[in-house]
N, C-alpha and C. Protein backbone atom coordinates (compact mmCIF):
# COMPACT_ATOMS: atom_id res chain seq x y z
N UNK A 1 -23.03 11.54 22.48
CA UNK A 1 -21.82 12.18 22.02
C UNK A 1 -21.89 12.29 20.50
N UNK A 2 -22.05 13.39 20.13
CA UNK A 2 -21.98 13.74 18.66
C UNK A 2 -20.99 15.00 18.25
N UNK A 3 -20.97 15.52 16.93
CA UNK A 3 -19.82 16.06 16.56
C UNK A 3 -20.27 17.47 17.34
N UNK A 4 -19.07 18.57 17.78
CA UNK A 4 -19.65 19.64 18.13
C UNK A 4 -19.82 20.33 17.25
N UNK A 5 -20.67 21.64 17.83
CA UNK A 5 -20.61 22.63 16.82
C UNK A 5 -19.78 23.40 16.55
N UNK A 6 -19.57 24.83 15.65
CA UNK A 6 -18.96 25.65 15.84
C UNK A 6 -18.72 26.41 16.77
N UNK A 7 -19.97 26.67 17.28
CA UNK A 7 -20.28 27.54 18.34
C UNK A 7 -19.65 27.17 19.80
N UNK A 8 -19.26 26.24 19.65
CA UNK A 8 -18.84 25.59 21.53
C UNK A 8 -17.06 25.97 21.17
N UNK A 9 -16.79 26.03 20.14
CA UNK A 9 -14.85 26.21 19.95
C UNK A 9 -14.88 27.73 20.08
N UNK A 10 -13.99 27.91 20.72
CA UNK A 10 -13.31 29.99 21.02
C UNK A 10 -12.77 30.22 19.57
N UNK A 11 -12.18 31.03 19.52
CA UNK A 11 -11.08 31.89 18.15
C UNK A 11 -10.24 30.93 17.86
N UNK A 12 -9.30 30.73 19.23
CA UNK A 12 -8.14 30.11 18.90
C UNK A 12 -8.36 28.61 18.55
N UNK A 13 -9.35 27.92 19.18
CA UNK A 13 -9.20 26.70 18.72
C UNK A 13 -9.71 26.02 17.13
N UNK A 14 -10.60 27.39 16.69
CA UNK A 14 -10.75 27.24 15.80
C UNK A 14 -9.83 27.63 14.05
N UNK A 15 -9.04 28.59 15.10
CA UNK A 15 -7.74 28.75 14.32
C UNK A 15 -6.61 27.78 14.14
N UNK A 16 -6.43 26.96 15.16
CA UNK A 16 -5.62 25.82 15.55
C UNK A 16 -6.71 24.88 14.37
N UNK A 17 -7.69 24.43 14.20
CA UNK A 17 -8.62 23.64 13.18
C UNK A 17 -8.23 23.93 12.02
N UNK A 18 -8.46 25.11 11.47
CA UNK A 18 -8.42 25.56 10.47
C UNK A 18 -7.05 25.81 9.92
N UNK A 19 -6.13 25.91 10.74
CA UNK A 19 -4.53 25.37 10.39
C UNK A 19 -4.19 24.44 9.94
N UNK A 20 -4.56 23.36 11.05
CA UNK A 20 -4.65 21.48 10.85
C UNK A 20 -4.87 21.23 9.60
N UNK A 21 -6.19 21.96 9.01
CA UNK A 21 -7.02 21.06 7.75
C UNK A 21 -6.57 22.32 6.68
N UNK A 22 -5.90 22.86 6.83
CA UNK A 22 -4.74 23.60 5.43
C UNK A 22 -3.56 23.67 5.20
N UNK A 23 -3.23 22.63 6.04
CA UNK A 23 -1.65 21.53 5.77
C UNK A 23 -1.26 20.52 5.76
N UNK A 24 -0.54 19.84 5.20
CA UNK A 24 -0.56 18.78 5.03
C UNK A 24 -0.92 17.99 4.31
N UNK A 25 -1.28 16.66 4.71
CA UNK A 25 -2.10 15.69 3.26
C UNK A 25 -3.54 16.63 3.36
N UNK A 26 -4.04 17.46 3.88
CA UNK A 26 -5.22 18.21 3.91
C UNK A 26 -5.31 19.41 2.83
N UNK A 27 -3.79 19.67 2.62
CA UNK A 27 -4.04 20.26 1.36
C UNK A 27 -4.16 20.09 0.20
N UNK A 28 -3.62 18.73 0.00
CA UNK A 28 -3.66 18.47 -1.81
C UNK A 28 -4.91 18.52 -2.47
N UNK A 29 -4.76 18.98 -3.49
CA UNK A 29 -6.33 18.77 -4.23
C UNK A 29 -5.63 17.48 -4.68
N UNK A 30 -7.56 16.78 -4.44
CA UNK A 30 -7.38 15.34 -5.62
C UNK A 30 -8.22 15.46 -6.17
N UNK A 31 -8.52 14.54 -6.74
CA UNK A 31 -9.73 14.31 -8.02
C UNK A 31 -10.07 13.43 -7.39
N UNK A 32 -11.48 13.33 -7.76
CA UNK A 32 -12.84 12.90 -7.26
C UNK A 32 -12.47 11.54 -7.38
N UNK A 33 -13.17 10.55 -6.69
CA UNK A 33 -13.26 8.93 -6.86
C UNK A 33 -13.79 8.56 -8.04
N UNK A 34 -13.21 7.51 -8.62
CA UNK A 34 -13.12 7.13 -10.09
C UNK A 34 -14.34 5.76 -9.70
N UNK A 35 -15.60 5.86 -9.63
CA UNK A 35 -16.15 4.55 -9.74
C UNK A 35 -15.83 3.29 -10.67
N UNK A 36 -15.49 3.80 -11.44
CA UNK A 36 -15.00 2.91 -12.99
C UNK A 36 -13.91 1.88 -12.48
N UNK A 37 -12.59 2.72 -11.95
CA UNK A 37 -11.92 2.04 -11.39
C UNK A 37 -12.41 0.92 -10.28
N UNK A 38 -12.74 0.82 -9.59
CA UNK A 38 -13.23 0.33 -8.52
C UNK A 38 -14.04 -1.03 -9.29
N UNK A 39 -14.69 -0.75 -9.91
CA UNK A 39 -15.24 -1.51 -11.12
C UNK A 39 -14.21 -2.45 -11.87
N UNK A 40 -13.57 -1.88 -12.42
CA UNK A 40 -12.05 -2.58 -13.06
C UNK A 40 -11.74 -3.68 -12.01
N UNK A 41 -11.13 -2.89 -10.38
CA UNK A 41 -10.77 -4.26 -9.76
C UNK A 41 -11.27 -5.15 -9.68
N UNK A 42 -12.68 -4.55 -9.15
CA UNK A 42 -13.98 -5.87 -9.38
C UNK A 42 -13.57 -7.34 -10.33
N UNK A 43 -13.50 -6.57 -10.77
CA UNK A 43 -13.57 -7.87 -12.82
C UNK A 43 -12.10 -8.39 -12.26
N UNK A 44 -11.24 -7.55 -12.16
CA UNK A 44 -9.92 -8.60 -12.35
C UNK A 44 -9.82 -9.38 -10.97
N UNK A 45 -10.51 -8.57 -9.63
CA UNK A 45 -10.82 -10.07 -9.03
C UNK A 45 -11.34 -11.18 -9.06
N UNK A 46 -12.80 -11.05 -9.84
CA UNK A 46 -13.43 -12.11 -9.80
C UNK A 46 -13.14 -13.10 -11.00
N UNK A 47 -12.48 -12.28 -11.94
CA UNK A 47 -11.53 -12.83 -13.01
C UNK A 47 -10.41 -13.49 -12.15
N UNK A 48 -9.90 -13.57 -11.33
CA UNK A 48 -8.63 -14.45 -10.93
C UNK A 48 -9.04 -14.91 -10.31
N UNK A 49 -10.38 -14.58 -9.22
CA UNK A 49 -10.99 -16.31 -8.26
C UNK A 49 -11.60 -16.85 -9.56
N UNK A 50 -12.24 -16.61 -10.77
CA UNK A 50 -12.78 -17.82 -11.31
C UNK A 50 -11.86 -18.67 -11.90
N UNK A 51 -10.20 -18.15 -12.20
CA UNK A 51 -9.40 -19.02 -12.93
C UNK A 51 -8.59 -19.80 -11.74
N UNK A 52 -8.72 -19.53 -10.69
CA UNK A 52 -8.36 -20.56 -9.50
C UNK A 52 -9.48 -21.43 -8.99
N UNK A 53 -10.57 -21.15 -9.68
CA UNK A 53 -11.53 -21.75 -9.54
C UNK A 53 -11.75 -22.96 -10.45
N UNK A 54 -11.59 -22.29 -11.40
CA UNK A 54 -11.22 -23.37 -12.78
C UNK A 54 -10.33 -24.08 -12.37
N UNK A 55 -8.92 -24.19 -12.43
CA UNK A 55 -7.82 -24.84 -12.06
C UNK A 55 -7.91 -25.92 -11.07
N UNK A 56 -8.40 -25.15 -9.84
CA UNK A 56 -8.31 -26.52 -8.64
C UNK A 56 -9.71 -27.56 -9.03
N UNK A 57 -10.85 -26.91 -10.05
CA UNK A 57 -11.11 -27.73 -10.65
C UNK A 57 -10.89 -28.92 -11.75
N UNK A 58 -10.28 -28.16 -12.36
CA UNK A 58 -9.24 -29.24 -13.12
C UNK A 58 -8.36 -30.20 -12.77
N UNK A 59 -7.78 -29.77 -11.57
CA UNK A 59 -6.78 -30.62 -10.79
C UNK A 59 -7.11 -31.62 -10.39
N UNK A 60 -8.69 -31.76 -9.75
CA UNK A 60 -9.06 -32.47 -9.22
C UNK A 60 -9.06 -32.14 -7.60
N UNK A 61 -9.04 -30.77 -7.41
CA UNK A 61 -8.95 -30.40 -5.89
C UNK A 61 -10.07 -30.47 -5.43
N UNK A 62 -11.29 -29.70 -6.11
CA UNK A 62 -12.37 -29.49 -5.95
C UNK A 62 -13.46 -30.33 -6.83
């Protein structure tokens, strides 16, 4: 089972498709994925496990 082709959909169902995916959240333009960002969270996660890391070291938890 893989995706079909074009060729196996009639007119209409491909009109019914092509409706679907030009309304809705299907229409907004966005802007491209920001790797940078993604990056950013990175740091401020591993920036807040190392200061809970620190801490329950300090405490004496760990």
């Amino acid at each position: 089972m893989g995706m079909r082709s074009e060729d196996e959909y009639n007119e209409e169902d491909l009109a019914r498709i092509n409706e679907a995916l030009n309304e809705g959240i299907h229409s907004v333009e966005r802007k491209p994925f920001r790797f940078s960002l993604l990056f950013l969270w990175w740091i401020v996660v591993a920036g807040l496990g190392a200061a809970a890391w620190y801490f329950a070291k300090f405490a004496g938890v760990i």
